[in-house]
C-alpha atoms as a PDB file:
ATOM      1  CA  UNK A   1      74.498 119.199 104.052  1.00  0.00           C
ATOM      2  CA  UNK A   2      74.155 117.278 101.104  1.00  0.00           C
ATOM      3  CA  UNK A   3      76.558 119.145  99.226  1.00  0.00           C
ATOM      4  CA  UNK A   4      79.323 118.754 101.856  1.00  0.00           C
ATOM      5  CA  UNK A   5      78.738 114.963 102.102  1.00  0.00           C
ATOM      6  CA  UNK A   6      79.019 114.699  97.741  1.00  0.00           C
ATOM      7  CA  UNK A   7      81.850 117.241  98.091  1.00  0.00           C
ATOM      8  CA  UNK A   8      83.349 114.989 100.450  1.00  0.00           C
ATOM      9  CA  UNK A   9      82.936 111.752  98.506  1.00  0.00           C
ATOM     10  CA  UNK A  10      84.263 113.371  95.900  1.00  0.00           C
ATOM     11  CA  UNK A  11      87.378 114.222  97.568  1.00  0.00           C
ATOM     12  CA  UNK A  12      87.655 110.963  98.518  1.00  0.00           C
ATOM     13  CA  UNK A  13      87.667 109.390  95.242  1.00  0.00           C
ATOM     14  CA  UNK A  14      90.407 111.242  94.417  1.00  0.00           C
ATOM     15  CA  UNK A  15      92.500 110.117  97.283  1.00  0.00           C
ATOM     16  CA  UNK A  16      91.246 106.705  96.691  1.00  0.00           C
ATOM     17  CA  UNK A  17      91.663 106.561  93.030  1.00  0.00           C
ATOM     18  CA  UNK A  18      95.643 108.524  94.076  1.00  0.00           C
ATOM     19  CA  UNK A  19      96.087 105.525  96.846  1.00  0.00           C
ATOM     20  CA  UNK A  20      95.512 102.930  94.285  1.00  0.00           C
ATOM     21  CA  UNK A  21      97.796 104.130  91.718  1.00  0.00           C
ATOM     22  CA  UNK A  22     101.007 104.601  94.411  1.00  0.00           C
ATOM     23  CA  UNK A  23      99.945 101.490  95.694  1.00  0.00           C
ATOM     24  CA  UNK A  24      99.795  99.564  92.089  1.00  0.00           C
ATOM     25  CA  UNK A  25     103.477 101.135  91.331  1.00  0.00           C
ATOM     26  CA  UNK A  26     102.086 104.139  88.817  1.00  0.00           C
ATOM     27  CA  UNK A  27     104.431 106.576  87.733  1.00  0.00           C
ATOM     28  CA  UNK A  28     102.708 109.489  87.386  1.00  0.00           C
ATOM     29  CA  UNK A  29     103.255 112.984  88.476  1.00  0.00           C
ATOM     30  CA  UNK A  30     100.031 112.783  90.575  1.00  0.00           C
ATOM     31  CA  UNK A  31     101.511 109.307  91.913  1.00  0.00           C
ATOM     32  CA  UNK A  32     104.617 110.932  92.530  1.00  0.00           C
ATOM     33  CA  UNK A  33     103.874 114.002  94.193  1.00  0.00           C
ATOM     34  CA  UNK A  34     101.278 111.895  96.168  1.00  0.00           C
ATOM     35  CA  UNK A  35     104.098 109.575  97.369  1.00  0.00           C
ATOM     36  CA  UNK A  36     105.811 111.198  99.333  1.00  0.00           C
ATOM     37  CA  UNK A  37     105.330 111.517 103.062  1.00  0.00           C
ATOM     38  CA  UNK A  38     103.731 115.022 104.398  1.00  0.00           C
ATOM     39  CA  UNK A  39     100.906 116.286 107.408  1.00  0.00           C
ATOM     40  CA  UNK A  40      97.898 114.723 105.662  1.00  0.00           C
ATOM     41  CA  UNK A  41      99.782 111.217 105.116  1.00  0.00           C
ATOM     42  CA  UNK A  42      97.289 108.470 106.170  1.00  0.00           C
ATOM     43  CA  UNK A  43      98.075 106.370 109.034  1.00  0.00           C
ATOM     44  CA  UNK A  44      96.501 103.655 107.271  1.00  0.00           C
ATOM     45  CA  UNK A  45      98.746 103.354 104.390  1.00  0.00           C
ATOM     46  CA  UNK A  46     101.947 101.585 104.635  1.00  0.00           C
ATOM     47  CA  UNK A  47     105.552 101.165 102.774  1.00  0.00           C
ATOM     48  CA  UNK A  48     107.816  98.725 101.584  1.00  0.00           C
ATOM     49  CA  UNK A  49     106.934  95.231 100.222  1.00  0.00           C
ATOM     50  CA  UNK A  50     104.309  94.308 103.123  1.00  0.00           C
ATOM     51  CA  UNK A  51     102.469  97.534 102.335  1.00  0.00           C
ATOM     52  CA  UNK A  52     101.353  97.264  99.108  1.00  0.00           C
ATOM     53  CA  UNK A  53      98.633  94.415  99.620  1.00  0.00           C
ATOM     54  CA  UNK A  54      97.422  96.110 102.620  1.00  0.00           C
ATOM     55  CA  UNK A  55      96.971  99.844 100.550  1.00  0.00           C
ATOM     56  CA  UNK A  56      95.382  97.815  97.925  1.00  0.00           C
ATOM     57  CA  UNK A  57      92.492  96.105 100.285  1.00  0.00           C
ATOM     58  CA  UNK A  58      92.199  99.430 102.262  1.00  0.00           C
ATOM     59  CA  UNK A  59      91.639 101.496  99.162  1.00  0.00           C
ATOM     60  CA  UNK A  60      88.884  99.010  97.949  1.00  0.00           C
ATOM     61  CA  UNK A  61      87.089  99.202 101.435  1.00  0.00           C
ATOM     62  CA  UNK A  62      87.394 102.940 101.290  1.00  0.00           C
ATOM     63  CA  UNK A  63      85.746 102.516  97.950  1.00  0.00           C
ATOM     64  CA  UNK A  64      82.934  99.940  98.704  1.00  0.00           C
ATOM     65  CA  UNK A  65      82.079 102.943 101.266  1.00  0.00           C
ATOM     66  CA  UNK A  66      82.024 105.579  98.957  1.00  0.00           C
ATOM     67  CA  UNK A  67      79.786 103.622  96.240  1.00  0.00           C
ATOM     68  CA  UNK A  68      77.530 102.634  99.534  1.00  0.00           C
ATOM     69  CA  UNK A  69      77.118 106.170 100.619  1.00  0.00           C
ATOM     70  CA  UNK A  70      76.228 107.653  97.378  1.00  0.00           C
ATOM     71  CA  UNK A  71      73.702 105.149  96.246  1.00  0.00           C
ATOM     72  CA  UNK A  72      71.553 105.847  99.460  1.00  0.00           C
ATOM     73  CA  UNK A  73      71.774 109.590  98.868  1.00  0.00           C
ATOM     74  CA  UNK A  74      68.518 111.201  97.430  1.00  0.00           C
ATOM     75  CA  UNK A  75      69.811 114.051  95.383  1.00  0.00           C
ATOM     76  CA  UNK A  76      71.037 113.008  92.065  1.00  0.00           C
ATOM     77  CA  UNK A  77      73.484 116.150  91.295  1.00  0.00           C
ATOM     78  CA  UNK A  78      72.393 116.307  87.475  1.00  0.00           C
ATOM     79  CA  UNK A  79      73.213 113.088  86.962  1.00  0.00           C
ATOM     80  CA  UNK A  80      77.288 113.622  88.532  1.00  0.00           C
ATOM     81  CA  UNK A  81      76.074 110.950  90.959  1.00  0.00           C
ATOM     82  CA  UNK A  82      75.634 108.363  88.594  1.00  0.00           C
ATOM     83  CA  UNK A  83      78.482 108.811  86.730  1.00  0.00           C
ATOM     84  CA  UNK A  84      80.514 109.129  89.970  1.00  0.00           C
ATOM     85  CA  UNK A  85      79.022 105.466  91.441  1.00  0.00           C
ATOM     86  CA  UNK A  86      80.497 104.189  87.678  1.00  0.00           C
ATOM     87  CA  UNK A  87      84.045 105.539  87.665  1.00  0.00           C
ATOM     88  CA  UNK A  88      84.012 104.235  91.395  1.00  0.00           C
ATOM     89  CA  UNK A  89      82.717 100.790  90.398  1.00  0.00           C
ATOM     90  CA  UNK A  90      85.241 100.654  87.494  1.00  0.00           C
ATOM     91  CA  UNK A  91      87.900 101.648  89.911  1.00  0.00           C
ATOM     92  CA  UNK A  92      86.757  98.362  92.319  1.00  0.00           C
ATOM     93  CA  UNK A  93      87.445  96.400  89.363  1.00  0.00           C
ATOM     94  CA  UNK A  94      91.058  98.040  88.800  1.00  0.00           C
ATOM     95  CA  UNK A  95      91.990  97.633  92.283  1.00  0.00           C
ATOM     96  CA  UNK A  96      90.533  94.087  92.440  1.00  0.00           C
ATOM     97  CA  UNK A  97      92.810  93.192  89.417  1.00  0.00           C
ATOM     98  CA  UNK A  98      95.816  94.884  91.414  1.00  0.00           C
ATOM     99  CA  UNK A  99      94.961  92.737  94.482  1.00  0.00           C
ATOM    100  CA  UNK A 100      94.931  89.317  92.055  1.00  0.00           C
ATOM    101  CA  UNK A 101      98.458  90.618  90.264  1.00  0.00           C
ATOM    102  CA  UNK A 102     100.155  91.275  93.567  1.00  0.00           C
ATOM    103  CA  UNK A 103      98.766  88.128  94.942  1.00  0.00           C
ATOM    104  CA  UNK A 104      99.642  85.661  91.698  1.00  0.00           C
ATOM    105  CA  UNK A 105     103.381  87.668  91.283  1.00  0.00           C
ATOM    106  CA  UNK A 106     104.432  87.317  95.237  1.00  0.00           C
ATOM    107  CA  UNK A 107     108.168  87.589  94.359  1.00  0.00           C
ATOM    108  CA  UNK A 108     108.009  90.953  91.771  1.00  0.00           C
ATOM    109  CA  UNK A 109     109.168  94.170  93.503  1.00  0.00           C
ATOM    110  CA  UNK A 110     106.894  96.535  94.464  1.00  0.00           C
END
Protein backbone atom coordinates (compact mmCIF):
# COMPACT_ATOMS: atom_id res chain seq x y z
CA UNK A 1 0.00 0.00 0.00
CA UNK A 2 2.87 2.03 0.42
CA UNK A 3 3.92 1.80 -3.00
CA UNK A 4 0.53 2.95 -4.40
CA UNK A 5 0.42 5.96 -2.01
CA UNK A 6 4.45 7.06 -3.30
CA UNK A 7 3.27 6.05 -6.79
CA UNK A 8 0.51 8.30 -6.31
CA UNK A 9 2.42 11.28 -4.93
CA UNK A 10 4.50 10.90 -7.53
CA UNK A 11 1.94 11.28 -10.08
CA UNK A 12 0.89 14.10 -8.48
CA UNK A 13 3.96 16.04 -8.62
CA UNK A 14 3.91 15.80 -12.02
CA UNK A 15 0.50 17.24 -12.44
CA UNK A 16 1.40 19.76 -9.91
CA UNK A 17 4.73 20.70 -11.18
CA UNK A 18 2.51 20.60 -15.16
CA UNK A 19 -0.31 22.96 -13.33
CA UNK A 20 2.25 25.41 -12.29
CA UNK A 21 3.97 25.83 -15.47
CA UNK A 22 0.41 26.41 -17.64
CA UNK A 23 -0.53 28.43 -14.91
CA UNK A 24 2.90 30.67 -14.83
CA UNK A 25 2.47 31.08 -18.86
CA UNK A 26 5.35 28.25 -19.83
CA UNK A 27 5.68 27.36 -23.25
CA UNK A 28 6.61 24.09 -23.32
CA UNK A 29 5.47 21.09 -25.17
CA UNK A 30 4.51 19.45 -21.82
CA UNK A 31 2.70 22.94 -21.01
CA UNK A 32 1.16 22.82 -24.21
CA UNK A 33 -0.12 19.51 -24.63
CA UNK A 34 -1.21 19.85 -20.91
CA UNK A 35 -3.29 22.95 -21.82
CA UNK A 36 -5.66 21.97 -23.49
CA UNK A 37 -9.04 20.84 -22.24
CA UNK A 38 -9.73 16.82 -22.24
CA UNK A 39 -11.65 13.93 -19.68
CA UNK A 40 -9.07 14.23 -16.89
CA UNK A 41 -9.22 18.24 -16.92
CA UNK A 42 -9.48 19.34 -13.23
CA UNK A 43 -12.48 21.05 -12.10
CA UNK A 44 -10.36 23.02 -9.95
CA UNK A 45 -8.35 24.78 -12.46
CA UNK A 46 -9.64 27.74 -14.20
CA UNK A 47 -9.03 30.05 -17.51
CA UNK A 48 -8.67 33.42 -18.53
CA UNK A 49 -7.17 36.31 -16.48
CA UNK A 50 -9.10 35.44 -13.06
CA UNK A 51 -7.70 31.91 -13.30
CA UNK A 52 -4.29 32.19 -13.12
CA UNK A 53 -3.97 33.37 -9.34
CA UNK A 54 -6.39 30.83 -8.34
CA UNK A 55 -4.22 27.71 -10.32
CA UNK A 56 -1.26 29.21 -8.73
CA UNK A 57 -2.61 29.00 -4.86
CA UNK A 58 -4.32 25.62 -5.68
CA UNK A 59 -1.17 24.08 -7.05
CA UNK A 60 0.81 25.22 -3.89
CA UNK A 61 -1.92 23.65 -1.54
CA UNK A 62 -1.80 20.54 -3.64
CA UNK A 63 1.88 20.73 -2.97
CA UNK A 64 2.01 21.59 0.82
CA UNK A 65 -0.09 18.13 0.78
CA UNK A 66 2.17 16.19 -1.07
CA UNK A 67 5.42 17.36 1.00
CA UNK A 68 3.00 16.64 4.25
CA UNK A 69 2.17 13.18 3.18
CA UNK A 70 5.55 12.02 2.33
CA UNK A 71 7.38 13.27 5.33
CA UNK A 72 5.04 11.14 7.66
CA UNK A 73 5.60 8.06 5.50
CA UNK A 74 8.03 5.42 7.05
CA UNK A 75 9.61 3.86 4.04
CA UNK A 76 12.35 5.89 2.63
CA UNK A 77 12.35 4.38 -1.14
CA UNK A 78 16.32 4.40 -1.34
CA UNK A 79 16.49 7.67 -0.60
CA UNK A 80 13.71 8.78 -3.83
CA UNK A 81 11.75 10.16 -0.87
CA UNK A 82 14.08 12.63 0.10
CA UNK A 83 14.95 13.84 -2.99
CA UNK A 84 11.23 13.93 -3.96
CA UNK A 85 10.25 16.21 -0.55
CA UNK A 86 13.32 18.64 -2.18
CA UNK A 87 12.23 19.06 -5.79
CA UNK A 88 8.68 19.55 -4.12
CA UNK A 89 9.97 22.15 -1.65
CA UNK A 90 11.91 23.91 -4.48
CA UNK A 91 8.79 23.83 -6.52
CA UNK A 92 6.81 25.78 -3.33
CA UNK A 93 9.36 28.31 -3.75
CA UNK A 94 8.77 28.61 -7.70
CA UNK A 95 5.17 28.79 -7.34
CA UNK A 96 5.41 31.21 -4.37
CA UNK A 97 7.54 33.54 -6.66
CA UNK A 98 4.72 33.08 -9.44
CA UNK A 99 2.04 34.05 -6.86
CA UNK A 100 4.28 37.44 -5.84
CA UNK A 101 4.88 38.20 -9.89
CA UNK A 102 1.22 37.83 -10.73
CA UNK A 103 0.30 39.73 -7.68
CA UNK A 104 3.05 42.83 -8.09
CA UNK A 105 2.29 42.84 -12.29
CA UNK A 106 -1.80 42.95 -11.93
CA UNK A 107 -2.15 44.55 -15.41
CA UNK A 108 0.42 41.97 -17.60
CA UNK A 109 -1.53 39.39 -19.65
CA UNK A 110 -1.68 36.12 -18.64
Amino acid sequence: MQRKQFLAAAGAVGAVLSAAGIASGASSPVAAASASPGPLASPYWRRGEHGSLHNLEHANRAVERIIDSLQHDQTDYGGHRVAAIQDLQQARSQIAAAIEYDKSHPNTAK
